[in-house]
N, C-alpha and C. Protein backbone atom coordinates (compact mmCIF):
# COMPACT_ATOMS: atom_id res chain seq x y z
N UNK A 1 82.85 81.79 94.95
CA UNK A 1 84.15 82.43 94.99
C UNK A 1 85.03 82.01 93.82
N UNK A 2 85.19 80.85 93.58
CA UNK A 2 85.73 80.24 92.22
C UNK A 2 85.66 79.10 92.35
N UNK A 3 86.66 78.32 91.88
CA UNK A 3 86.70 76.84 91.21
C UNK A 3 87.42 76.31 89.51
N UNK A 4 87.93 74.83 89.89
CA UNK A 4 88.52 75.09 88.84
C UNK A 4 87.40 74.43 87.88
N UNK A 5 86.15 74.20 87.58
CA UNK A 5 85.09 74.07 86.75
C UNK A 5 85.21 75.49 86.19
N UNK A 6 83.90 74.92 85.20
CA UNK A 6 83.33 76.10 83.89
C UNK A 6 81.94 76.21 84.07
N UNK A 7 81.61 77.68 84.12
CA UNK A 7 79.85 77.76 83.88
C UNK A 7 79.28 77.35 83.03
N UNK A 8 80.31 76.87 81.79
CA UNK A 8 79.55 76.30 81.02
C UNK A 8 79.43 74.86 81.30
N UNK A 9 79.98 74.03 82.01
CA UNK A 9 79.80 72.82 82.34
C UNK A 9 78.63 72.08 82.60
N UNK A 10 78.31 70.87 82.21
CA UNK A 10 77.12 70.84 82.38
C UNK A 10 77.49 69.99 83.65
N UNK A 11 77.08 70.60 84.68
CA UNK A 11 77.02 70.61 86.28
C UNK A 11 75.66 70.68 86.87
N UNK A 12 74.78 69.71 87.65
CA UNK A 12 73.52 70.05 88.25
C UNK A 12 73.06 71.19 88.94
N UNK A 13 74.47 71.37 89.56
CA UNK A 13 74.32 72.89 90.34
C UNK A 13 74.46 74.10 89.88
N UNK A 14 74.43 74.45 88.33
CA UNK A 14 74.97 75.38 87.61
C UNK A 14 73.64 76.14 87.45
N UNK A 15 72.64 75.36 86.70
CA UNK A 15 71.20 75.93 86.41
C UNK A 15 70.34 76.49 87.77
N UNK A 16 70.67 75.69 88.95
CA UNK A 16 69.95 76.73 90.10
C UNK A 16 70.69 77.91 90.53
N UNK A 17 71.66 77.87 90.72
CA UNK A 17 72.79 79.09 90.97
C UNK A 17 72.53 80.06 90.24
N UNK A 18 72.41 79.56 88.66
CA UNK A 18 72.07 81.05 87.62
C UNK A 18 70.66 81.62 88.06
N UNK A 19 69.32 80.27 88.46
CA UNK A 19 68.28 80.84 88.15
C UNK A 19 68.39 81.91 90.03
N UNK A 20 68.71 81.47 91.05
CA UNK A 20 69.03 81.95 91.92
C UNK A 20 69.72 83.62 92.08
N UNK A 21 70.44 83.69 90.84
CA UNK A 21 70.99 84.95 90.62
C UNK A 21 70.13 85.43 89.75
N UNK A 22 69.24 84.91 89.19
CA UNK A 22 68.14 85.56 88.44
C UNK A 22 67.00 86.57 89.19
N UNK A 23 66.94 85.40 90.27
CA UNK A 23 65.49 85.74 91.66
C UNK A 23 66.04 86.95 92.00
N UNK A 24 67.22 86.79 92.57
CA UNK A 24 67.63 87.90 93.27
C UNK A 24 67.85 89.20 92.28
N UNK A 25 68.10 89.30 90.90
CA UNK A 25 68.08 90.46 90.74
C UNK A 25 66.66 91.16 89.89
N UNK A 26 65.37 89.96 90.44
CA UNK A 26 64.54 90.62 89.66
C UNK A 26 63.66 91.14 91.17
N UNK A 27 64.24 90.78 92.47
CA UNK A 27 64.18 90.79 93.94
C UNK A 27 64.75 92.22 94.21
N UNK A 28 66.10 92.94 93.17
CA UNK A 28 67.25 94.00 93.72
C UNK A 28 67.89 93.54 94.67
N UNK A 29 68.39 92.06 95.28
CA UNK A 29 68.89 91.77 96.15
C UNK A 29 70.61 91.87 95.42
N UNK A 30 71.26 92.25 96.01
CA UNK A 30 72.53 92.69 95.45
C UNK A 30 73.51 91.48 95.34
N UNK A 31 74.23 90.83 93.86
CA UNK A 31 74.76 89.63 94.22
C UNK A 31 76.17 90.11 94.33
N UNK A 32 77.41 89.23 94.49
CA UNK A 32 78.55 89.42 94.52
C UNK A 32 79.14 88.24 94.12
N UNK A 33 80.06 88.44 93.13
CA UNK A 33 80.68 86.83 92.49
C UNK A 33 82.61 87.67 92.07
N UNK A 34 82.95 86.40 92.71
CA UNK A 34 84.50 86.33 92.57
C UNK A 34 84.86 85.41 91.51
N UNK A 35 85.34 85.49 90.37
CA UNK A 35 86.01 84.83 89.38
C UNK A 35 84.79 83.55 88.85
N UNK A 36 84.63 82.46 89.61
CA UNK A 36 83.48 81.36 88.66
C UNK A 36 82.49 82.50 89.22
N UNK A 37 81.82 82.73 90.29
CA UNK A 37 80.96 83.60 91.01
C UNK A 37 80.24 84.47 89.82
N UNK A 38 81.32 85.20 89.73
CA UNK A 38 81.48 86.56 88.96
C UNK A 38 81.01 86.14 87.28
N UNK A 39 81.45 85.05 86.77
CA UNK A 39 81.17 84.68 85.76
C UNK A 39 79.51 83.84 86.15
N UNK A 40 79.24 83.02 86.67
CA UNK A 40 78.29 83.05 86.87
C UNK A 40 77.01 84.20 86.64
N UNK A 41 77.30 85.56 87.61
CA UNK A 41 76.47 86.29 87.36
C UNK A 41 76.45 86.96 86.17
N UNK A 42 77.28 87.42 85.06
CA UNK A 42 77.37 87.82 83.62
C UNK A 42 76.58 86.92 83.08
N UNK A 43 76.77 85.06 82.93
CA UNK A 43 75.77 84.22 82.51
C UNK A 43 74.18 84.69 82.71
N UNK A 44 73.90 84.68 83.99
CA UNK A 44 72.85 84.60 84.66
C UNK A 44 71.65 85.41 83.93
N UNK A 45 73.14 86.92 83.85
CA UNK A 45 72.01 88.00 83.34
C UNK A 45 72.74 88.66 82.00
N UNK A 46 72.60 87.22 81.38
CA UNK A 46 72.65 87.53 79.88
C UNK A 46 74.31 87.76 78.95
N UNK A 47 75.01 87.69 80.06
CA UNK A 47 76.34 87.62 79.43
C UNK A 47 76.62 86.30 79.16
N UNK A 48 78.09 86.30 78.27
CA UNK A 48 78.96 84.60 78.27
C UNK A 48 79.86 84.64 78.73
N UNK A 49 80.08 83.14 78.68
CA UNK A 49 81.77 82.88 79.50
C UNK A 49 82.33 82.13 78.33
N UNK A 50 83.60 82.64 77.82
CA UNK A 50 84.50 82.45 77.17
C UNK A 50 85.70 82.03 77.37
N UNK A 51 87.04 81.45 76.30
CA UNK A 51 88.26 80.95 77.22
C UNK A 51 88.76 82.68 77.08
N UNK A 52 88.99 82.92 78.06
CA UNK A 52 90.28 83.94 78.02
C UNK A 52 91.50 83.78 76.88
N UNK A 53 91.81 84.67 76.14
CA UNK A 53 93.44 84.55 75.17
C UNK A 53 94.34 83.61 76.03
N UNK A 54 94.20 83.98 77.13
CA UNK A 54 95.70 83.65 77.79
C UNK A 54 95.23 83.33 79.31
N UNK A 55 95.82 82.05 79.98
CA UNK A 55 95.34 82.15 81.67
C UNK A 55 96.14 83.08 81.97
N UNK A 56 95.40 83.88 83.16
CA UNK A 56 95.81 84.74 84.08
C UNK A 56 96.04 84.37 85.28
N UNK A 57 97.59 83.76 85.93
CA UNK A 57 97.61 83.29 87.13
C UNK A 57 98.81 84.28 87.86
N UNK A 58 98.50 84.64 89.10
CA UNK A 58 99.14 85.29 89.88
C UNK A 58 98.71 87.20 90.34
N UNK A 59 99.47 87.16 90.79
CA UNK A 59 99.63 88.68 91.12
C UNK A 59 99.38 90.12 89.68
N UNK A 60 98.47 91.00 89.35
CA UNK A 60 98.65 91.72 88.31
C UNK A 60 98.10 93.03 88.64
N UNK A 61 98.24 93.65 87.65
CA UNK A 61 97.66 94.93 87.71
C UNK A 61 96.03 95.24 87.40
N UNK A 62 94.94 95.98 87.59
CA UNK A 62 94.00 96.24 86.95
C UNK A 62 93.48 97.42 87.49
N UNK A 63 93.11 98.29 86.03
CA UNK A 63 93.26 99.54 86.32
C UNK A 63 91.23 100.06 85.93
N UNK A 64 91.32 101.06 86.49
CA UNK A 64 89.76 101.51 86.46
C UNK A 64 89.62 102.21 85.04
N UNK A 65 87.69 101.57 84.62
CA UNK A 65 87.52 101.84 83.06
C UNK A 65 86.88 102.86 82.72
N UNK A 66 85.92 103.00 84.12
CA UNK A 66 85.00 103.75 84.32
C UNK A 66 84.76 104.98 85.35
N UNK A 67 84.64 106.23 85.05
CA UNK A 67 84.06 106.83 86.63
C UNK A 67 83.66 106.75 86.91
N UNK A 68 82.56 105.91 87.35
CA UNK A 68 81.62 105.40 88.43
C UNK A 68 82.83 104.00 89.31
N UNK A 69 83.56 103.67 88.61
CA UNK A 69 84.61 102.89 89.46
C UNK A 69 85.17 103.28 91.13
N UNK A 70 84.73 104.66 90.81
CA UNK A 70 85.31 105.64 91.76
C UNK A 70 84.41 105.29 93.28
N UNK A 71 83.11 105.01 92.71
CA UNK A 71 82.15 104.73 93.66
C UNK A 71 82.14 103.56 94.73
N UNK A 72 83.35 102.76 93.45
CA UNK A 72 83.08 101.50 94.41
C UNK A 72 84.99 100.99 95.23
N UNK A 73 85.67 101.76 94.35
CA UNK A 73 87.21 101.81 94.33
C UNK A 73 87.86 103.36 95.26
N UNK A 74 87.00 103.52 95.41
CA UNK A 74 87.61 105.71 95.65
C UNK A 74 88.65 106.07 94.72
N UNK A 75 89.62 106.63 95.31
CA UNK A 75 90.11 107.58 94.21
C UNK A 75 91.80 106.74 93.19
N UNK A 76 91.76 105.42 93.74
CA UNK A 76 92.25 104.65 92.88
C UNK A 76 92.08 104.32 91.38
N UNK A 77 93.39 104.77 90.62
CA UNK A 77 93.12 104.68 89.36
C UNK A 77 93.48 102.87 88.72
N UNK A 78 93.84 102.25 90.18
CA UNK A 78 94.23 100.79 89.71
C UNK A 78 95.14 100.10 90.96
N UNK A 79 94.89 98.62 90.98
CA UNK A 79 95.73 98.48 92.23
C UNK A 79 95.93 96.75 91.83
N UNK A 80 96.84 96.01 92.37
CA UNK A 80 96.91 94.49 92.26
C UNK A 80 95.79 94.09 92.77
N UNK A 81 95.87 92.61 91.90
CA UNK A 81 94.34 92.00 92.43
C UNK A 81 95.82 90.30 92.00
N UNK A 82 94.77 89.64 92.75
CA UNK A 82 95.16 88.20 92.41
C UNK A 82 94.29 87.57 91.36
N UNK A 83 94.85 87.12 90.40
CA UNK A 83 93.89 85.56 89.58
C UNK A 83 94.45 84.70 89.43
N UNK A 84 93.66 83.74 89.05
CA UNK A 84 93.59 82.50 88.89
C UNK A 84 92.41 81.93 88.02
N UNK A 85 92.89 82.44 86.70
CA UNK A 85 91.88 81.82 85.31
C UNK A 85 91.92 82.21 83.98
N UNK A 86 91.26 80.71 83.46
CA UNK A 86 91.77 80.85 82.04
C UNK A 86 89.95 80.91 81.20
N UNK A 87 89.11 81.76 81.78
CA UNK A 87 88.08 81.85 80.88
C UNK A 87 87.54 83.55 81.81
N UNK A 88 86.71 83.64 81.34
CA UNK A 88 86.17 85.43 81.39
C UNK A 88 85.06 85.73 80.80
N UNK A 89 84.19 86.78 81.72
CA UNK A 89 82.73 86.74 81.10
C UNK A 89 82.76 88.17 80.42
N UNK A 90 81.36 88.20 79.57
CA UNK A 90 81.44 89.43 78.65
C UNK A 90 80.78 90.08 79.77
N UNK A 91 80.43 91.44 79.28
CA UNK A 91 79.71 92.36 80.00
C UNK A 91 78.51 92.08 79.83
N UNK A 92 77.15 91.89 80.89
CA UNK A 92 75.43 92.19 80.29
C UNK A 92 75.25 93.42 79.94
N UNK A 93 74.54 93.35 78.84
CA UNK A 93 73.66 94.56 78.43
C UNK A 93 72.90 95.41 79.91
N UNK A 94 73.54 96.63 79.87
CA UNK A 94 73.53 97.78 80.96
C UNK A 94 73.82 97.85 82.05
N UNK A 95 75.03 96.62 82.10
CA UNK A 95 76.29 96.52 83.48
C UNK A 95 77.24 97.98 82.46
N UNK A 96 78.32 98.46 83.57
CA UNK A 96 79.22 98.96 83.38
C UNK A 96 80.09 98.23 84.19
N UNK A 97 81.66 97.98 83.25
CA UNK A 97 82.69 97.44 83.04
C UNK A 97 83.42 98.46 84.29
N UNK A 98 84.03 97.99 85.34
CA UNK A 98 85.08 98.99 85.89
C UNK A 98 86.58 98.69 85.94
N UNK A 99 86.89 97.67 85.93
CA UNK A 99 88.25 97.15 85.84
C UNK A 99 88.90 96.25 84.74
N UNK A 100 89.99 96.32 84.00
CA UNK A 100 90.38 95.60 83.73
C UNK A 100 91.83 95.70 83.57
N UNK A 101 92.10 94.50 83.35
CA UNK A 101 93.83 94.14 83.42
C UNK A 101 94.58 93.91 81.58
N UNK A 102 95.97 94.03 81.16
CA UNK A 102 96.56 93.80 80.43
C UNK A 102 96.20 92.47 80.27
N UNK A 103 95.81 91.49 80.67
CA UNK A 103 95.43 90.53 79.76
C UNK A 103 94.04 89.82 79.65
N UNK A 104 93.23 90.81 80.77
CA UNK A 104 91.99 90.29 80.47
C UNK A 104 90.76 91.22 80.78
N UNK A 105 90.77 91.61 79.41
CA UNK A 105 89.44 93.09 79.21
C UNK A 105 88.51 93.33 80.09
N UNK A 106 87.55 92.23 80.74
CA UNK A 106 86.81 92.19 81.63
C UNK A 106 87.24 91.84 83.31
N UNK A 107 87.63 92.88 83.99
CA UNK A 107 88.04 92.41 85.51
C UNK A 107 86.60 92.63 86.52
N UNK A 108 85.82 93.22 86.06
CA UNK A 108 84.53 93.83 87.08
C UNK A 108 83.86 94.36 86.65
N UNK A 109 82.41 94.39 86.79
CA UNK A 109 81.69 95.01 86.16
C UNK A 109 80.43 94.94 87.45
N UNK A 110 79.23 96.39 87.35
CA UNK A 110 78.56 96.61 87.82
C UNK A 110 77.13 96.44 87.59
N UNK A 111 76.23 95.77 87.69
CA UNK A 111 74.78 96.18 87.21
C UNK A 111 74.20 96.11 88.48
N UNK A 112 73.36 97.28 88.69
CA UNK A 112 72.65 98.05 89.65
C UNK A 112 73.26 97.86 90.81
N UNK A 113 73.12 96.74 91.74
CA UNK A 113 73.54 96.32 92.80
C UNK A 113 74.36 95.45 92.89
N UNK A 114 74.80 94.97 91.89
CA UNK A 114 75.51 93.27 91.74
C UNK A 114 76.63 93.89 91.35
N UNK A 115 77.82 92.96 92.07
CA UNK A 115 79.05 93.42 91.93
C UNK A 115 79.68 92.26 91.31
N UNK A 116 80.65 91.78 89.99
CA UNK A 116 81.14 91.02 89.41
C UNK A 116 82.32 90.92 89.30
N UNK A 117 83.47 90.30 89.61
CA UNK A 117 84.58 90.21 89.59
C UNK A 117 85.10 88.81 88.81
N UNK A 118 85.95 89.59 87.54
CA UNK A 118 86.90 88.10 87.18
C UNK A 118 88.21 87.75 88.52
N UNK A 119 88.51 88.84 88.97
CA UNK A 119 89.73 88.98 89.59
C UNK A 119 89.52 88.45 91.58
N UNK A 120 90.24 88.20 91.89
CA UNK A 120 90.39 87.35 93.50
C UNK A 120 90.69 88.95 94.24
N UNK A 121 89.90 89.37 94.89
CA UNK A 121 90.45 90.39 96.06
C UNK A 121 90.18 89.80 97.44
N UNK A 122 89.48 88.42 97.41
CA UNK A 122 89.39 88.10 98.63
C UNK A 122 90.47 86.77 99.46
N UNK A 123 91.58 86.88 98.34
CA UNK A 123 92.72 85.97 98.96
C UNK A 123 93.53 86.56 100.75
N UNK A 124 93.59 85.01 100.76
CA UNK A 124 94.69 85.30 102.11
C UNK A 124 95.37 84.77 101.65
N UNK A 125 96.74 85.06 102.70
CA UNK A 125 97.91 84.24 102.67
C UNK A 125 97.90 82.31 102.58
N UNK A 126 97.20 81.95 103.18
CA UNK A 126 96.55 80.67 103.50
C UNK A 126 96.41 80.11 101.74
N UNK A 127 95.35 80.73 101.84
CA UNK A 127 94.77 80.55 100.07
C UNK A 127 95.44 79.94 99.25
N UNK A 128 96.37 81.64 99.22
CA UNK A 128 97.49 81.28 98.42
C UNK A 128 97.88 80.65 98.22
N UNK A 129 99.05 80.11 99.26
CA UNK A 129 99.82 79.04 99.58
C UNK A 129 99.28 77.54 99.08
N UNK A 130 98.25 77.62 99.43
CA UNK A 130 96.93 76.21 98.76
C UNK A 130 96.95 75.92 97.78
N UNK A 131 96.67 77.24 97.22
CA UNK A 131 96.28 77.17 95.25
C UNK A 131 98.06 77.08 94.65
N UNK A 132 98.97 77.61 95.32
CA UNK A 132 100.39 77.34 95.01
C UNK A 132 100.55 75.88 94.44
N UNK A 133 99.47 75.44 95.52
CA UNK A 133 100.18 73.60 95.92
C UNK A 133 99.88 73.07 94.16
N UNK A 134 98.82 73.67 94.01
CA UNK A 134 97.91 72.58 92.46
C UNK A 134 98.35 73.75 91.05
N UNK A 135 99.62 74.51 91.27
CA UNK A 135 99.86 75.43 89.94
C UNK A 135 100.48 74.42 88.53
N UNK A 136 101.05 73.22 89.41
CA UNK A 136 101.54 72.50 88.32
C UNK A 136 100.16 71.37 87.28
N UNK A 137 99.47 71.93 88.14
CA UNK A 137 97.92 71.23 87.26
C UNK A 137 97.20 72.22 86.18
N UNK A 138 97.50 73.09 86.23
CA UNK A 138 97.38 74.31 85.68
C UNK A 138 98.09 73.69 83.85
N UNK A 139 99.05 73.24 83.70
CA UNK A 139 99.88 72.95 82.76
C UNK A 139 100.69 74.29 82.16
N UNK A 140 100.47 75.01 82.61
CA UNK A 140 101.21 76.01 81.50
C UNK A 140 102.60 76.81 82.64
N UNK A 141 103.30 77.11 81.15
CA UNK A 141 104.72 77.92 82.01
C UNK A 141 104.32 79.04 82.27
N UNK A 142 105.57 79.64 82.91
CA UNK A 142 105.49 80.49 83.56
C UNK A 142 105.41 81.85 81.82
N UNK A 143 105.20 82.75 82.15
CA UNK A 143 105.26 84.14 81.13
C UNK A 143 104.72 85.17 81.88
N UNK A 144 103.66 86.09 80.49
CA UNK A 144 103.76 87.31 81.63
C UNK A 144 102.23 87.38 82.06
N UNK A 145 101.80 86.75 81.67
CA UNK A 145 100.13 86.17 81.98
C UNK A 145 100.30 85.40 83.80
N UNK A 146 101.55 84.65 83.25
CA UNK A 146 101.69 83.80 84.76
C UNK A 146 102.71 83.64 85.40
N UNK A 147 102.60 83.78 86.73
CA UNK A 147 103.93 83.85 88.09
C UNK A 147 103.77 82.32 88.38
N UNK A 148 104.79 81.77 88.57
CA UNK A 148 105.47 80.56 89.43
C UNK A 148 105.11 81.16 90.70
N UNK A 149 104.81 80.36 91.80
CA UNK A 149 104.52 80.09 93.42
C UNK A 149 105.21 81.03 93.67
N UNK A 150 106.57 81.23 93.46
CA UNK A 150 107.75 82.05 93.88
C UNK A 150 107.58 83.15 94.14
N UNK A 151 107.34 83.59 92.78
CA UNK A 151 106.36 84.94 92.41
C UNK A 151 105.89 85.68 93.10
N UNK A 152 104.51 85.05 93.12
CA UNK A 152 103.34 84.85 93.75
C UNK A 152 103.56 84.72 95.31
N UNK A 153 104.52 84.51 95.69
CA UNK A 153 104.61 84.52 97.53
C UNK A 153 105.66 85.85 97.97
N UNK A 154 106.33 86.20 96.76
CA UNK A 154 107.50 87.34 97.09
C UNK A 154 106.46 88.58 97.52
N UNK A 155 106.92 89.28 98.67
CA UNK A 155 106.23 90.06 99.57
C UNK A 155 104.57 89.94 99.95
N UNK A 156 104.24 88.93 99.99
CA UNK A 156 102.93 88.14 99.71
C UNK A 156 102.21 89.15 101.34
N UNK A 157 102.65 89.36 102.24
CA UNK A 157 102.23 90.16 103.39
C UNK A 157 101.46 91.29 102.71
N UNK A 158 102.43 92.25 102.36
CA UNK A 158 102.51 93.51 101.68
C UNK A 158 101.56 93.54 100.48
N UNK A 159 101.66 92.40 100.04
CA UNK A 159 100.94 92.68 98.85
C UNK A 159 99.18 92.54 99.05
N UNK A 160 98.65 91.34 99.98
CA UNK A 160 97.46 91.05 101.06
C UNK A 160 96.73 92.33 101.19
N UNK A 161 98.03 93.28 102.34
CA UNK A 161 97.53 94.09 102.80
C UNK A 161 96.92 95.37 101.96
N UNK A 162 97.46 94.81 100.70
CA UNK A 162 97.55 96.83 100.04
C UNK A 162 96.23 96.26 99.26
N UNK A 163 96.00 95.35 98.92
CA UNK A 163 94.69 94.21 98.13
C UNK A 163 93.54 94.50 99.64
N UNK A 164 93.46 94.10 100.15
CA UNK A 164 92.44 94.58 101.71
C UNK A 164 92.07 95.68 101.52
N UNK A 165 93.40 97.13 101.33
CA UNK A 165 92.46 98.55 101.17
C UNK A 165 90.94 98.16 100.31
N UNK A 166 91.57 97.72 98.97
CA UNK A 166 90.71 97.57 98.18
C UNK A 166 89.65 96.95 97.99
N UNK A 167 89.80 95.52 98.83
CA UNK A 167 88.10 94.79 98.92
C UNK A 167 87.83 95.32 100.03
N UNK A 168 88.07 96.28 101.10
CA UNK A 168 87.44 96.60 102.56
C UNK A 168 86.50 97.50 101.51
N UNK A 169 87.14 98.73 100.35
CA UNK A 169 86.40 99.51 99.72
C UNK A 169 85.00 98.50 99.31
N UNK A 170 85.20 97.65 98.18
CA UNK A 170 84.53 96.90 97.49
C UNK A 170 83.26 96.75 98.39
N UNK A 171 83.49 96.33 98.88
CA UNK A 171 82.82 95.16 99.95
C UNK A 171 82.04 95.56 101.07
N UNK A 172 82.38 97.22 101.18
CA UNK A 172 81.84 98.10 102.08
C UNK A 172 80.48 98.79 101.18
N UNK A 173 81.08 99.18 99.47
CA UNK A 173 79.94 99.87 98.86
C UNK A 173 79.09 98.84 98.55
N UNK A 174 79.28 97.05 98.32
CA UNK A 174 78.32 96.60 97.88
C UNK A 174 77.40 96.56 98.80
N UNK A 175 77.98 96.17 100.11
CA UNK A 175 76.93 96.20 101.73
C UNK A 175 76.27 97.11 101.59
N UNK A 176 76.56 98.48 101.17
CA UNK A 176 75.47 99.87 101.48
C UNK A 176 73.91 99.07 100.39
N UNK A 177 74.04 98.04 99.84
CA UNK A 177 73.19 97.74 99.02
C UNK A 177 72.15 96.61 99.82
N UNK A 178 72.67 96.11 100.55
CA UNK A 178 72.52 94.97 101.55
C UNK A 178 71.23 96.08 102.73
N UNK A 179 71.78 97.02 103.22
CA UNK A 179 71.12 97.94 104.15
C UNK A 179 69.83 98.20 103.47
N UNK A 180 69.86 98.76 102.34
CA UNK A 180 68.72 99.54 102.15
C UNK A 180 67.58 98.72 101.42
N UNK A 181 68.01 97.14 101.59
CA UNK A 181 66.39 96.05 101.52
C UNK A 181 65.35 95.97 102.61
């Protein structure tokens, strides 16, 4: 789901995770990665992880790149997502890219069954509030890359809920991938 490590880290658990996302997509078992997750699987299958220009923390926009986005988003041309990060993976050779945000080109991308996300659609309120606690470890001010806690909690209900349409979508088309093993 994430973490504040790097795939590039040299971590013991980094090299089975990739080769693990390897098995599975030479298996068609469909993966799903949220922000380290998500970067993970771009590594895995042949992408990099890079620093991002700018961390991306809080509440933002990200809008669809692709029409096939449609498949996995319906008829949304873009909706808030939450992040929390300052690195981002490229695309693999014959993923398609479906989302991205004003400050970070790569938000999601597709190859066959595997669903990749730089971006958090699976926050709760809870979460939030958590990752609030450690923003001052983060080091950087506030701008337009990044919301203060404040921010980030103003209509925090509302904002959950309208983020849910969107991973119930997500999360429903990657399952149709899950069924048909």
């Amino acid at each position: 789901m994430g973490g504040p490590m790097s795939v590039n880290d040299d971590l013991p658990w980094i090299p089975a995770a990739l080769n693990l996302i390897r098995s599975a997509d030479r298996a068609s078992i469909p993966v799903i990665g949220h922000c380290l997750g998500g970067q993970l699987i771009s590594k895995a299958l042949g992408g990099v992880v890079t620093r991002n220009p700018v961390k991306e923390i809080g509440w933002g926009s990200v809008v669809t790149t692709d029409p096939t986005a449609a498949a996995w988003i319906g008829d949304l041309e873009g909706f808030d997502a939450f992040h929390w990060h300052g690195e981002t993976f490229s695309i693999p050779a014959g993923a398609r890219r479906i989302l991205r945000s004003d400050h970070c080109e790569n938000q999601a991308f597709v190859l066959g069954p595997h669903l990749a996300m730089q971006c958090h659609v699976e926050m709760t309120e809870t979460m939030i509030l958590s990752w609030c606690e450690h923003w001052t470890d983060e080091g950087v001010p506030e701008s337009c890359s990044v919301q203060s806690p404040a921010e980030m909690q103003t209509e925090i209900e509302k904002r959950i809920a309208a983020m849910r349409v969107v991973s119930d979508r997500l999360y429903s088309r990657w399952i149709r991938g899950l069924v048909s093993l």
